[in-house]
Protein backbone atom coordinates (compact mmCIF):
# COMPACT_ATOMS: atom_id res chain seq x y z
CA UNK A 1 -1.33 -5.88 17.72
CA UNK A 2 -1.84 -4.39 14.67
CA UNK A 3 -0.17 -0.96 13.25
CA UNK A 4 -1.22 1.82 10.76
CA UNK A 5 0.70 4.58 9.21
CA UNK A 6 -0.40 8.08 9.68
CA UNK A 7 0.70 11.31 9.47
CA UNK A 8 0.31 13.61 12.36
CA UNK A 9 0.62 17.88 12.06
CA UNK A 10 2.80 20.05 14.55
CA UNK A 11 2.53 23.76 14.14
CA UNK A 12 4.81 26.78 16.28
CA UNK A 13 3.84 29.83 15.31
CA UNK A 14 4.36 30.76 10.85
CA UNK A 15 5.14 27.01 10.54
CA UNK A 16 3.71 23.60 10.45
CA UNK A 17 5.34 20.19 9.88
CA UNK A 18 3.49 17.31 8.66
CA UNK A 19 5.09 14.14 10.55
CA UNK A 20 4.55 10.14 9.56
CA UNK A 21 4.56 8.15 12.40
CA UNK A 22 3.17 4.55 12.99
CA UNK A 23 0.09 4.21 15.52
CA UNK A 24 0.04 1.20 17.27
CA UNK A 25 -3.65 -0.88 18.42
CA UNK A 26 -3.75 -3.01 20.71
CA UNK A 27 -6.65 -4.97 23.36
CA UNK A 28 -5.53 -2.36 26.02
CA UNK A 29 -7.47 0.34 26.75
CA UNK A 30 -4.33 2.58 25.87
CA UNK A 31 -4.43 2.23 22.46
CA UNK A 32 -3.38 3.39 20.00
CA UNK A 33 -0.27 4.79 20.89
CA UNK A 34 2.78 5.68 19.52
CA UNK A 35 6.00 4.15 19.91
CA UNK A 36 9.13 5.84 22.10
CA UNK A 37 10.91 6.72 18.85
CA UNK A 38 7.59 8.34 16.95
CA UNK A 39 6.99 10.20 19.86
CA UNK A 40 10.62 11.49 20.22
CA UNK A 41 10.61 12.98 16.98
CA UNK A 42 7.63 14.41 17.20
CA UNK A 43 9.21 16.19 19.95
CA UNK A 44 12.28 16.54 18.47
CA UNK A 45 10.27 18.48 15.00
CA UNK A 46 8.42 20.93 17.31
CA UNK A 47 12.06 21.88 18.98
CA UNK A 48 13.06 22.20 15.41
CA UNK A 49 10.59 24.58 14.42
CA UNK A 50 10.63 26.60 18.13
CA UNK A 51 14.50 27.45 16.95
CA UNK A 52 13.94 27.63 13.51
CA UNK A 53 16.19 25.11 12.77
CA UNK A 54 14.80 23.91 9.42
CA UNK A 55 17.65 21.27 8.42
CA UNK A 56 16.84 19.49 11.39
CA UNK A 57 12.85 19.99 10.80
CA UNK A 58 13.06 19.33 6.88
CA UNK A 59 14.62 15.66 7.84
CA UNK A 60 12.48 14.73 9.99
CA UNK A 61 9.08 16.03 8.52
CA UNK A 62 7.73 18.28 5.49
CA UNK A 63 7.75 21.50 6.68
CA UNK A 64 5.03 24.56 5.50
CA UNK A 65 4.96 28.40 5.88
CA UNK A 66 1.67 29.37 6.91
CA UNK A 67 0.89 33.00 6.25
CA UNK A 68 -2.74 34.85 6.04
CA UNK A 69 -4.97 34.78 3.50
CA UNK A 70 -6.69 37.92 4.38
CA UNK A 71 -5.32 40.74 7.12
């Protein structure tokens, strides 16, 4: 079993959060995966940004506005 960081992106509607979270290989023909945790606060970052609750976001993840670069 090997493991490599990574950084994975989660975007709700003006905003996007970049998240690190560890994938995990393995000989199964599952893999990779991420653990219970990573997965949780993945979760637990789009929540975040559905209720625009930034403090929580911002702790868990760096968090972007996204606006248009042309209307």
């Amino acid at each position: 079993m090997t493991k490599k960081q990574t950084t994975k992106l989660i975007h709700f509607g003006d905003y996007a959060a970049e998240v690190d979270v560890e994938l995990v290989y393995t000989d199964d023909e599952w893999s990779p995966y991420l653990s219970v945790d990573d997965a949780m606060k993945l979760d637990d970052v789009r929540e975040a940004l559905r209720q625009k609750d930034f403090a929580t976001a911002t702790r868990l993840a760096r968090v972007y506005k996204l606006s248009p670069l042309a209307v």
